[in-house]
Protein backbone atom coordinates (compact mmCIF):
# COMPACT_ATOMS: atom_id res chain seq x y z
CA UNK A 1 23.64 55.51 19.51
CA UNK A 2 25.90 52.65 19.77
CA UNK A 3 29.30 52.55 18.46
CA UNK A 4 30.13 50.09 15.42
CA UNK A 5 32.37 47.86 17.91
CA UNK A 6 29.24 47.65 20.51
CA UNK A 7 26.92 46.85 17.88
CA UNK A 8 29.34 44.31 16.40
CA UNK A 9 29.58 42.94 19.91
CA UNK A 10 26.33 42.32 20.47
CA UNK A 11 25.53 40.73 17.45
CA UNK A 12 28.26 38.58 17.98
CA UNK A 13 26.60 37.77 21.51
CA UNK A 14 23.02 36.92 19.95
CA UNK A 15 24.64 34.46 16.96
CA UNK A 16 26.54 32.47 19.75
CA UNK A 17 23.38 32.63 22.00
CA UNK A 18 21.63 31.38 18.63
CA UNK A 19 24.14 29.10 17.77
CA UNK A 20 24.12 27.13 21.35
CA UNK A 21 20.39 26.99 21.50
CA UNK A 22 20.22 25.07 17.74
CA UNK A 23 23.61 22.65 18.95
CA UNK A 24 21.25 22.24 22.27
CA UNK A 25 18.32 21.14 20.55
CA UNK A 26 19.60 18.90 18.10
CA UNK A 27 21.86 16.95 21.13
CA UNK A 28 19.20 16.52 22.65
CA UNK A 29 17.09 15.44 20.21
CA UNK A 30 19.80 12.80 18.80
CA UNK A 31 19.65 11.78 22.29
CA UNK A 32 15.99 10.87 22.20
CA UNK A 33 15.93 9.28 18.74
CA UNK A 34 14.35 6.20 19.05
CA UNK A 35 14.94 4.06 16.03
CA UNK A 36 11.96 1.72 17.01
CA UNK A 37 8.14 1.88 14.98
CA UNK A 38 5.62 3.00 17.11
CA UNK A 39 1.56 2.73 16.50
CA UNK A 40 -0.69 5.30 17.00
CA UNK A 41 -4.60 3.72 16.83
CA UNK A 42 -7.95 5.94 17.12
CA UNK A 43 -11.39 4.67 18.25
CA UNK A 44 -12.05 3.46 14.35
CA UNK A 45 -12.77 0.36 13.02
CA UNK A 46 -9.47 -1.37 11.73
CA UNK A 47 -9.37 -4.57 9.49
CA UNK A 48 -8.15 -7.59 11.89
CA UNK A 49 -4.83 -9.23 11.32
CA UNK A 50 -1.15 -8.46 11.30
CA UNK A 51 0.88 -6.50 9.08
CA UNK A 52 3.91 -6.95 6.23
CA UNK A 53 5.94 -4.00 5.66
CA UNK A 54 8.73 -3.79 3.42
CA UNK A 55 11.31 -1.14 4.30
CA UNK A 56 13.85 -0.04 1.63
CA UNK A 57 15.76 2.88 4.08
CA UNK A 58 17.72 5.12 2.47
CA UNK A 59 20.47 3.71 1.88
CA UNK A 60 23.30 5.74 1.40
CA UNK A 61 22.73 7.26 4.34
CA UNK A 62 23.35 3.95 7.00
CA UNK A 63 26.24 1.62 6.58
CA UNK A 64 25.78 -1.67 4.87
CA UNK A 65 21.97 -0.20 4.03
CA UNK A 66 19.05 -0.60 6.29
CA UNK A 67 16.42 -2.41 4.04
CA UNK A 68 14.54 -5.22 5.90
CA UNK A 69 10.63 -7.06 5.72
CA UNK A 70 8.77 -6.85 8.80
CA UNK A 71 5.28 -8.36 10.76
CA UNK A 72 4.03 -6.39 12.77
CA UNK A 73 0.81 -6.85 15.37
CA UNK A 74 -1.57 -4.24 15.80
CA UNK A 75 -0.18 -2.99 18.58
CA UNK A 76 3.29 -2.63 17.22
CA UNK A 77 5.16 -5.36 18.05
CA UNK A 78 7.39 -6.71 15.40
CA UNK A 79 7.01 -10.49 15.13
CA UNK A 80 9.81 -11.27 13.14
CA UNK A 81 12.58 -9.51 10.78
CA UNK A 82 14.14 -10.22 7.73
CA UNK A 83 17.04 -8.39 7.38
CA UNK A 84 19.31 -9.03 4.43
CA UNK A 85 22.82 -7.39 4.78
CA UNK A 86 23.71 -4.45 2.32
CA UNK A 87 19.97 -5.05 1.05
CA UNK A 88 17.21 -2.76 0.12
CA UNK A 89 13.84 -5.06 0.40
CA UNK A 90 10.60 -3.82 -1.74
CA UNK A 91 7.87 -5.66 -2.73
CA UNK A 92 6.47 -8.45 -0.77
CA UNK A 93 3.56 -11.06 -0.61
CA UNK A 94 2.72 -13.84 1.06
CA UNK A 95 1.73 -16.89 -1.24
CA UNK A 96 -1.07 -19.45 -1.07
CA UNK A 97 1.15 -22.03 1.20
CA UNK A 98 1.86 -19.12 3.93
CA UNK A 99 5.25 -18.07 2.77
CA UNK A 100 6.33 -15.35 1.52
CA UNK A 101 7.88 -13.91 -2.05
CA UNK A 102 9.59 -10.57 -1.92
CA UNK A 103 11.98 -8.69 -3.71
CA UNK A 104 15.39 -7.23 -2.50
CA UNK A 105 18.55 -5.46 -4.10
CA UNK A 106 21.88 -6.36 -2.58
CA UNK A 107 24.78 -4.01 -2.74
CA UNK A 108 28.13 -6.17 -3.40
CA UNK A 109 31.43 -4.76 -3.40
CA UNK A 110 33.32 -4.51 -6.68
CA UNK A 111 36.18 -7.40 -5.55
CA UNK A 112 33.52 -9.50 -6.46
CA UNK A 113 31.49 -8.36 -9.43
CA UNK A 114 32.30 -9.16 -12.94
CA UNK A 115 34.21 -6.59 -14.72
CA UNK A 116 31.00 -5.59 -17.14
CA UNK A 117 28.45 -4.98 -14.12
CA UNK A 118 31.42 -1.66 -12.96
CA UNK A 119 31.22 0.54 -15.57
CA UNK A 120 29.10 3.07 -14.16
CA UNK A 121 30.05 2.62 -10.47
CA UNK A 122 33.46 1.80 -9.71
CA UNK A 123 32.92 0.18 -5.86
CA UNK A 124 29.97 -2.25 -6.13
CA UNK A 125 27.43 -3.79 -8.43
CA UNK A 126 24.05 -5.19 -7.14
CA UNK A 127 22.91 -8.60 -6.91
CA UNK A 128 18.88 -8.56 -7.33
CA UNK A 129 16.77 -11.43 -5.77
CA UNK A 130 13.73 -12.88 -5.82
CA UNK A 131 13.08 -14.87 -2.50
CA UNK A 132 10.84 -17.26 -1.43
CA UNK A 133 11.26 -17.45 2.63
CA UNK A 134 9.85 -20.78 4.38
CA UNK A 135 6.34 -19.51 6.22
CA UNK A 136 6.62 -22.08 9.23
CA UNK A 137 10.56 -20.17 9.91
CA UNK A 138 9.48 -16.85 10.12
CA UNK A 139 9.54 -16.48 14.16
CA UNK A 140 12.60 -18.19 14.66
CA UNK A 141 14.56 -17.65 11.91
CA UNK A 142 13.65 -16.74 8.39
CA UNK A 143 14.72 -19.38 5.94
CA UNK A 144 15.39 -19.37 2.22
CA UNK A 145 13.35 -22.20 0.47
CA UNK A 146 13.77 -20.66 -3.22
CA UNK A 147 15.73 -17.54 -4.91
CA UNK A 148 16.29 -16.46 -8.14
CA UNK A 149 19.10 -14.05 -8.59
CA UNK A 150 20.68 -12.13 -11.24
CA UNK A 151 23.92 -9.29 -11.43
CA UNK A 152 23.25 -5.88 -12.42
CA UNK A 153 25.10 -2.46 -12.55
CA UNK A 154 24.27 0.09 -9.13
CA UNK A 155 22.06 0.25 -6.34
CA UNK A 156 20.52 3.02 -8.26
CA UNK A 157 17.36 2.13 -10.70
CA UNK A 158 18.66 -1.31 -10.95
CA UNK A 159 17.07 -2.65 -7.75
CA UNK A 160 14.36 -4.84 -8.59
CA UNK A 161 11.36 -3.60 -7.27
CA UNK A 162 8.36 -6.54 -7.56
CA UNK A 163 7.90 -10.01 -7.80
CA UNK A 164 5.10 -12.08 -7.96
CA UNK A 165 3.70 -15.92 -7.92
CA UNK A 166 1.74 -17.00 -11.03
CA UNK A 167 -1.31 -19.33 -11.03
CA UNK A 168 0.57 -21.95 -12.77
CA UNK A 169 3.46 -21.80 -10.09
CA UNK A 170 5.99 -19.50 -12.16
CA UNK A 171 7.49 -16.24 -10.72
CA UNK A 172 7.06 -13.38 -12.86
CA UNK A 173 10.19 -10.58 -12.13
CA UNK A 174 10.09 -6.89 -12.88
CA UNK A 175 13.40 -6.62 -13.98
CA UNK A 176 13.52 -2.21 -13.72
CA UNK A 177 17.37 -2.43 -14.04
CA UNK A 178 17.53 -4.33 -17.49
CA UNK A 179 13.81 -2.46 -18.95
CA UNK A 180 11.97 -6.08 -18.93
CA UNK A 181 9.70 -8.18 -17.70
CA UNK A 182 10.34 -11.96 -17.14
CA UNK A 183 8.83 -15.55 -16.17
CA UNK A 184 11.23 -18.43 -14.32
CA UNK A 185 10.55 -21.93 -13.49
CA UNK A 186 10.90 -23.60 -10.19
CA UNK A 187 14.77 -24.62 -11.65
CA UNK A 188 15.77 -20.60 -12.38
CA UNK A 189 14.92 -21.20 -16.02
CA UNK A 190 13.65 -18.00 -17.73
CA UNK A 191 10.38 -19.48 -20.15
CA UNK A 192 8.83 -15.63 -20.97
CA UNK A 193 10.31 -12.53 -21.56
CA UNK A 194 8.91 -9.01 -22.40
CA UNK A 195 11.27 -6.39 -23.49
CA UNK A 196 10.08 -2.87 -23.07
CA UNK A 197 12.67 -1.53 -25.97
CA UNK A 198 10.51 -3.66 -28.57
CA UNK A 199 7.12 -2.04 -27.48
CA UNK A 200 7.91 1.44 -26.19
CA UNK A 201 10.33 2.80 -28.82
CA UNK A 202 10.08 5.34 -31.74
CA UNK A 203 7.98 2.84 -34.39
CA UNK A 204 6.04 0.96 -31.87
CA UNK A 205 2.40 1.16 -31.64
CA UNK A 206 2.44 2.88 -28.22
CA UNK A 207 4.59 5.07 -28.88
CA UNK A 208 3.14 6.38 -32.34
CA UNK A 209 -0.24 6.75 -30.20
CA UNK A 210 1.23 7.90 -26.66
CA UNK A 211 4.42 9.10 -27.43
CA UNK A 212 7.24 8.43 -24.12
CA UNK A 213 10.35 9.31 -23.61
CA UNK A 214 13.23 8.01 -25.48
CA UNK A 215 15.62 5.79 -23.99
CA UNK A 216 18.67 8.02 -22.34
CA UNK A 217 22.45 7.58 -23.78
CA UNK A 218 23.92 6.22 -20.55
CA UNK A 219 20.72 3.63 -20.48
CA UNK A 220 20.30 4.52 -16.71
CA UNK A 221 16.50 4.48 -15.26
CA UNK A 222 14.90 4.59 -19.07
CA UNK A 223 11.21 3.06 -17.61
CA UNK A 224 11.51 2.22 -14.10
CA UNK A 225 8.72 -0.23 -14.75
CA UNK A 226 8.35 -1.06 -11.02
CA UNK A 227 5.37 -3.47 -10.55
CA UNK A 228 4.11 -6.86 -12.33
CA UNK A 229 0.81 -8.55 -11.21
CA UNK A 230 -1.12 -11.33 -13.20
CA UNK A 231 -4.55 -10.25 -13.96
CA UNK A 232 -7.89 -12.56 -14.13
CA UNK A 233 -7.60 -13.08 -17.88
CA UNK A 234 -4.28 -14.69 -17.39
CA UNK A 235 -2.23 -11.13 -18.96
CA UNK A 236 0.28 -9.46 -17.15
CA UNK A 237 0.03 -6.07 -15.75
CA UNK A 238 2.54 -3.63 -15.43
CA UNK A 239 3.53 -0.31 -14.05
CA UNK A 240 6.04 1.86 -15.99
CA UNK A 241 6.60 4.61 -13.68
CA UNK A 242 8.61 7.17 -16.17
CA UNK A 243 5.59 6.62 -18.87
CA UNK A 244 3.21 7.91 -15.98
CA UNK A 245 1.39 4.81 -17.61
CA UNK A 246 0.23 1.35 -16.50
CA UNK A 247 0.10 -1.10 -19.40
CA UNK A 248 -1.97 -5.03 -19.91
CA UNK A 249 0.43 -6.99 -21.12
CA UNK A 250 -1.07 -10.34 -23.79
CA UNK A 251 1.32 -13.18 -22.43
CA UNK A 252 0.93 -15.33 -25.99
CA UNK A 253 0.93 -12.03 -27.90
CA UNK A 254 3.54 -9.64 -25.38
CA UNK A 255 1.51 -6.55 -27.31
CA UNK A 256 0.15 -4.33 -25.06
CA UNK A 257 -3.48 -4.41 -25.07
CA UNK A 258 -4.63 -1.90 -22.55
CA UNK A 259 -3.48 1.52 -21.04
CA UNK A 260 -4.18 3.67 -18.03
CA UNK A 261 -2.80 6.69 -17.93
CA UNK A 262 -0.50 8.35 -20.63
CA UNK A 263 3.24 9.63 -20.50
CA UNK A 264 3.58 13.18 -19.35
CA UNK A 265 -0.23 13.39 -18.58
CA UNK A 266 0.24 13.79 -14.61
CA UNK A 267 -3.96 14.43 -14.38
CA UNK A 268 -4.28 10.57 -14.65
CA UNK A 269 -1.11 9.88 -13.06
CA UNK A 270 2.82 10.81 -12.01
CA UNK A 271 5.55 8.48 -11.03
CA UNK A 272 3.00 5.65 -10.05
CA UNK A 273 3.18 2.89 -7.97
CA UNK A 274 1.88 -0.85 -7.24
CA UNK A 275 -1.40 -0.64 -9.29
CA UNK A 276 -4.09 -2.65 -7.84
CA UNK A 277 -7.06 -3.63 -10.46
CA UNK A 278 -10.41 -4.44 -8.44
CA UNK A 279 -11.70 -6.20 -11.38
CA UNK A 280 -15.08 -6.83 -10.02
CA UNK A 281 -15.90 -2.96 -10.07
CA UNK A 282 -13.41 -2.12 -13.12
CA UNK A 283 -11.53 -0.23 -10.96
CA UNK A 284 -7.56 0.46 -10.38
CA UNK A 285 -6.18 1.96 -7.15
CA UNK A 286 -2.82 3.55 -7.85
CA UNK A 287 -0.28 4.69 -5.32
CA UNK A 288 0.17 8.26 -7.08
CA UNK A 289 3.26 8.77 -5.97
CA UNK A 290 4.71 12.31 -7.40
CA UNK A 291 1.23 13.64 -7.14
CA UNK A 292 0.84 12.65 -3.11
CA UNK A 293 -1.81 10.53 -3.41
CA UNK A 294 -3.78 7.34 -3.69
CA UNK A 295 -6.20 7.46 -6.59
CA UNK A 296 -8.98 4.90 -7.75
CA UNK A 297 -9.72 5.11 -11.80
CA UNK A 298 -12.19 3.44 -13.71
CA UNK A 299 -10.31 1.81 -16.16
CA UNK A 300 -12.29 2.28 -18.98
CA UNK A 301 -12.70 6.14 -18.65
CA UNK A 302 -9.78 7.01 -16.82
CA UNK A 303 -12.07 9.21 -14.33
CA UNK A 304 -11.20 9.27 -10.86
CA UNK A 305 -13.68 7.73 -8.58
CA UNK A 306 -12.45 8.17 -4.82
CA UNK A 307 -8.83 10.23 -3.97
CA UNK A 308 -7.32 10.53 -0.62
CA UNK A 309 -3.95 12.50 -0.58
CA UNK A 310 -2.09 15.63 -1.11
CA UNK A 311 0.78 16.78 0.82
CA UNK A 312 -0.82 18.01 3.96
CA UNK A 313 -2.30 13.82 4.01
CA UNK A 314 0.83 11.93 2.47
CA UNK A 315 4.06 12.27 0.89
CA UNK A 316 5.18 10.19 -1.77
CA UNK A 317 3.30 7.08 -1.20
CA UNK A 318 4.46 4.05 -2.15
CA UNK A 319 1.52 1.14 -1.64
CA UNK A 320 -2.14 1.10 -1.22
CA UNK A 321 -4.40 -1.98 -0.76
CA UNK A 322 -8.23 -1.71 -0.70
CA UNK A 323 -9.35 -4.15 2.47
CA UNK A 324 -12.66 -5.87 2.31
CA UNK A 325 -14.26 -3.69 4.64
CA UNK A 326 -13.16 -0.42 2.69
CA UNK A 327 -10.62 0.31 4.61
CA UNK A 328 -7.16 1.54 2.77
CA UNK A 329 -4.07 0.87 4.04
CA UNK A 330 -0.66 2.73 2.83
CA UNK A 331 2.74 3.02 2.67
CA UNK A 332 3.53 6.25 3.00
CA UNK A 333 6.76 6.44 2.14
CA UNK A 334 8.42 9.89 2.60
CA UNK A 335 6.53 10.14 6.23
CA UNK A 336 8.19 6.77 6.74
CA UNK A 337 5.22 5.78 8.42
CA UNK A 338 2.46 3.39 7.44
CA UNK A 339 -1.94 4.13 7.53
CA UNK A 340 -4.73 2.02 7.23
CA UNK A 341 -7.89 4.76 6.74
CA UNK A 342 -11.15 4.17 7.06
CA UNK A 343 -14.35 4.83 4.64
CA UNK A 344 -14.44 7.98 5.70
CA UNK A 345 -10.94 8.83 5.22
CA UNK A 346 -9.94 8.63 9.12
CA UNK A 347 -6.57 7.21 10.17
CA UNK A 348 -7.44 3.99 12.01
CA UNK A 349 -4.32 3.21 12.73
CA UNK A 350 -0.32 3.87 11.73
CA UNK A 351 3.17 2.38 12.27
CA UNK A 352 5.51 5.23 12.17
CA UNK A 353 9.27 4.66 12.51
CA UNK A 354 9.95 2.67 9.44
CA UNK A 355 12.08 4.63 7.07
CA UNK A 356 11.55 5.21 2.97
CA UNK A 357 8.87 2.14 3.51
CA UNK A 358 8.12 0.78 0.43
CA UNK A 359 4.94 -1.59 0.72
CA UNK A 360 2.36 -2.88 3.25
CA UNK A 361 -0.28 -5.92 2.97
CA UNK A 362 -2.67 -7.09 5.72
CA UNK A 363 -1.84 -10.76 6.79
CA UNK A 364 -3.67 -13.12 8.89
CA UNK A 365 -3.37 -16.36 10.94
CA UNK A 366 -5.48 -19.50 9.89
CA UNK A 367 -4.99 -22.59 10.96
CA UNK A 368 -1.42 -21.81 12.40
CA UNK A 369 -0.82 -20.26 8.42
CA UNK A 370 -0.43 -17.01 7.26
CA UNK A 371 -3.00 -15.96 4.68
CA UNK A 372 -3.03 -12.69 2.72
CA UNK A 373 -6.17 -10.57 1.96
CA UNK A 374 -6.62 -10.13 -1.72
CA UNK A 375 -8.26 -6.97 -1.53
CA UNK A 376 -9.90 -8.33 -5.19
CA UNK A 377 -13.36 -8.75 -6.86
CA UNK A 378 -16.35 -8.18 -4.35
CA UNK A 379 -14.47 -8.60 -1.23
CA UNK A 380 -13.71 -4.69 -1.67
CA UNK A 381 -15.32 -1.59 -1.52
CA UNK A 382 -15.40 0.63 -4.69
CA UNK A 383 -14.36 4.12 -4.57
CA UNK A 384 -17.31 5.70 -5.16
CA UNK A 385 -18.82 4.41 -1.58
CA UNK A 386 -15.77 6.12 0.10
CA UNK A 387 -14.84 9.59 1.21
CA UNK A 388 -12.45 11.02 -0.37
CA UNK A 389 -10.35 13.67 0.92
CA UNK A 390 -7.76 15.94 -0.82
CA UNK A 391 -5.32 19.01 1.64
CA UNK A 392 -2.54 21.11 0.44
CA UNK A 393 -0.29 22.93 1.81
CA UNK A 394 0.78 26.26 0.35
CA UNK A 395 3.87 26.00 -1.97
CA UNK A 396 6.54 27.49 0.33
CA UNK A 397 5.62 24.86 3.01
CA UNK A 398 5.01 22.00 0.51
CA UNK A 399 8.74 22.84 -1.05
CA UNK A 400 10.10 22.86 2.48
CA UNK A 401 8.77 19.55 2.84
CA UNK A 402 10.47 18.24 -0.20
CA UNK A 403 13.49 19.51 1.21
CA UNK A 404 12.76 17.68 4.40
CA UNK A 405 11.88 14.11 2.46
CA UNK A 406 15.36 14.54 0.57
CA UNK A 407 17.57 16.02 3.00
CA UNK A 408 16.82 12.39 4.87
CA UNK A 409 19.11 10.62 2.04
CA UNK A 410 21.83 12.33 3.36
CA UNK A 411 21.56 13.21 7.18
CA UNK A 412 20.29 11.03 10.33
CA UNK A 413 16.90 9.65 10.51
CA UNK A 414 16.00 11.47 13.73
CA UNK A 415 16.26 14.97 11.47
CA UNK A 416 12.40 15.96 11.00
CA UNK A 417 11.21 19.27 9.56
CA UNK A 418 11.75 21.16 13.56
CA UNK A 419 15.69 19.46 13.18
CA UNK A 420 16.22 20.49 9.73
CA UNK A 421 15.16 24.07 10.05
CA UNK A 422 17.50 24.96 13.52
CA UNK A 423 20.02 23.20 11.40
CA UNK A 424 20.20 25.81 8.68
CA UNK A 425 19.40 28.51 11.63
CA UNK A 426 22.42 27.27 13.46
CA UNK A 427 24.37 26.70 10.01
CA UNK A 428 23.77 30.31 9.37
CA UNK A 429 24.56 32.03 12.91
CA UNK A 430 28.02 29.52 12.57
CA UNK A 431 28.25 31.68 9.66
CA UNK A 432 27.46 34.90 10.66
CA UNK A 433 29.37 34.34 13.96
CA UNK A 434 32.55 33.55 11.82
CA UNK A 435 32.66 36.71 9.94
CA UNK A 436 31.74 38.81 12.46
CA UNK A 437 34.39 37.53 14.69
CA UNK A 438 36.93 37.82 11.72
CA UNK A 439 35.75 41.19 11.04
CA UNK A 440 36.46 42.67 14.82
CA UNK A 441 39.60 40.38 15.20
CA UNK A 442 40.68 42.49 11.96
CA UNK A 443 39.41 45.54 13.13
CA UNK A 444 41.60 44.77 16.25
CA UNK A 445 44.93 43.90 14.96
CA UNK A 446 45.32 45.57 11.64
């Protein structure tokens, strides 16, 4: 039998052979980061053209942010970068005259913020954007031909999130930070506004019918309506994530006039975004986000007509738009990676590299012009010609991934699940190695 100071001895020996082999593996592994995308393609049919993929990062993590739109080939190579200092970028689309619209959140520090945009944080505010880059700059360098910008309170909630170009030329702004929805002119003039505190309170008709949750003290992240679009019938559609809900919007009227989904009623929907109505088939494809997957509803009934998701399939996607040969493509957001699937629910082909991505559209090249897909009317697919798929993971694994997608706001980007687990191993033999050394330098010299 061993005596107590042998045993202690070797245990001490296996927690510093432990503790090497983790530090080993996650040098070397920092070594081999590569901060680059990277595609993977399979033998399946893709939908032709390039594609736009906005990146928020995460922020807090990487000086001065690391948000930035991209193009990128089918084979991976990025055609050009916009890459806005301090800047998370979200939404973007590319308009009718081949440029593009997108939406970005700019951290500025507090020497220059007005005194009423610091009372929550004390070292910035953010200035949110909507930009209009020049189409025919793009490969050379990206150029500003329009913006519309505004001062808000944090980085947090505040960011705005989507912006899109009306029919009549307008440029309709989600404004998440402020709880509204708004319309400016070509000169910055605001000529529509939609206030969510006069139709989702206590005493509106929503809420008397749906119910919602009540707007918090501090007024942080009350809706975090997060996407606009204009629909066929000229109304405004809008995703309020925290309601679980996606509203229709009457522009003369601003009552809402249609729902999908209810608050707290995380069947339909949880945490959604970038709703997608296929109007020709009365469909809506949802990114699903807290539920892990992209869902297509028929509007009227609410029923789900084609799912693809779940954790073992995505994590906390972000963006999904329906290509006119039924292909799907997504941002998939917490794998930082994003898919285009086919009608049989086959990856195609993925960019992975791109971290906390946010959105990605299909673009092509005509006539020397970059033209978006609409992914509308019947150009599409429906749902119910496609395969739907739907895998799980058991809850211990689908909570360690959680941890995994979180732990990334705070640690390096090359820290996957295989880093993240001989981190806490080597945490813990640090741990154990310190008090058993303490305990046999006491035993020593007492």
């Amino acid at each position: 039998m061993l005596s107590e100071g042998m045993g202690r001895r070797r245990r001490i020996t296996v927690l510093t052979v432990v503790f090497c082999c983790c530090l080993a593996f996650l040098g070397v592994q920092a070594l081999m980061n590569d901060s680059a995308g990277s595609v993977r393609a399979t033998e399946g049919e893709t939908y032709p053209g390039n594609t736009l993929i906005s990146v928020q990062g995460y922020g807090e993590r990487s000086p001065g942010e690391s948000g930035r739109l991209i193009e990128v080939t089918p084979e991976g190579e990025v055609v050009w970068e916009f890459a806005p200092p301090n800047s998370r970028v979200f939404e973007a689309d590319v308009l009718d005259n081949g440029n593009v619209l997108v939406a970005v959140g700019t951290r500025v520090p507090a020497a220059e913020c007005p005194d009423e945009h610091l009372q929550r944080e004390d070292d910035h505010c953010i200035r949110n954007r909507a930009i209009e880059l020049d189409g025919d700059s793009l490969e050379s360098q990206p150029q500003i031909v329009w913006e519309y910008d505004w001062v808000d309170e944090q980085m947090f909630a505040h960011e705005v999130h989507d912006v899109v170009r009306l029919d009549d030329g307008r440029t309709a702004i989600m404004d998440m930070g402020n709880d509204r929805a708004i319309i400016v002119d070509r000169r910055g003039e605001i000529t529509w506004e939609w206030r969510a505190e006069e139709h989702l309170t206590a005493g509106t008709p929503f809420y008397k019918e749906y119910g919602g949750p009540e707007p918090p003290e501090d007024g942080v992240d009350w809706t975090h309506a997060n996407d606009i679009e204009q629909l066929e019938n000229g109304n405004l559609q809008m995703s309020i994530r925290n309601f679980d809900t996606v509203i229709e919007v009457d522009r003369e009227t601003g009552e809402i006039v249609d729902t999908v989904g209810r608050p707290g009623d995380h069947e339909v929907m949880q945490e959604q975004h970038a709703p997608n109505r296929l109007e020709n088939w009365g469909t809506i494809v949802i990114a699903d986000s807290d539920n892990n997957r992209i869902v297509e509803h028929d509007v009227e009934t609410e029923e789900p007509v084609w799912t693809y998701g779940g954790q073992d399939l995505l994590h906390y996607p972000r963006s999904a738009e329906r290509l006119p040969n039924g292909n799907t493509l997504i941002a998939d957001s917490f794998n930082d990676r994003v898919i285009e699937i086919d009608e049989q629910g086959e990856i195609v082909w993925e960019y992975e590299g791109v971290p906390f991505v946010y959105s990605a559209e299909r673009v092509a090249i005509e006539n020397g012009q970059r033209v978006s897909e609409p992914g509308e009317g019947d150009e599409t697919v429906p749902g119910w010609q496609l395969e739907g798929e739907t895998a799980d993971p058991g809850a211990v694994v689908g909570n360690l991934r959680l941890l995994e997608a979180w732990a990334a706001f705070v640690l390096p980007a090359w820290i996957a699940f295989p880093e993240l687990i001989a981190l806490l191993v080597g945490t813990l033999a640090g741990v154990g190695l310190v008090v058993q050394s303490s305990i046999a330098w006491w035993g020593k010299y007492r």
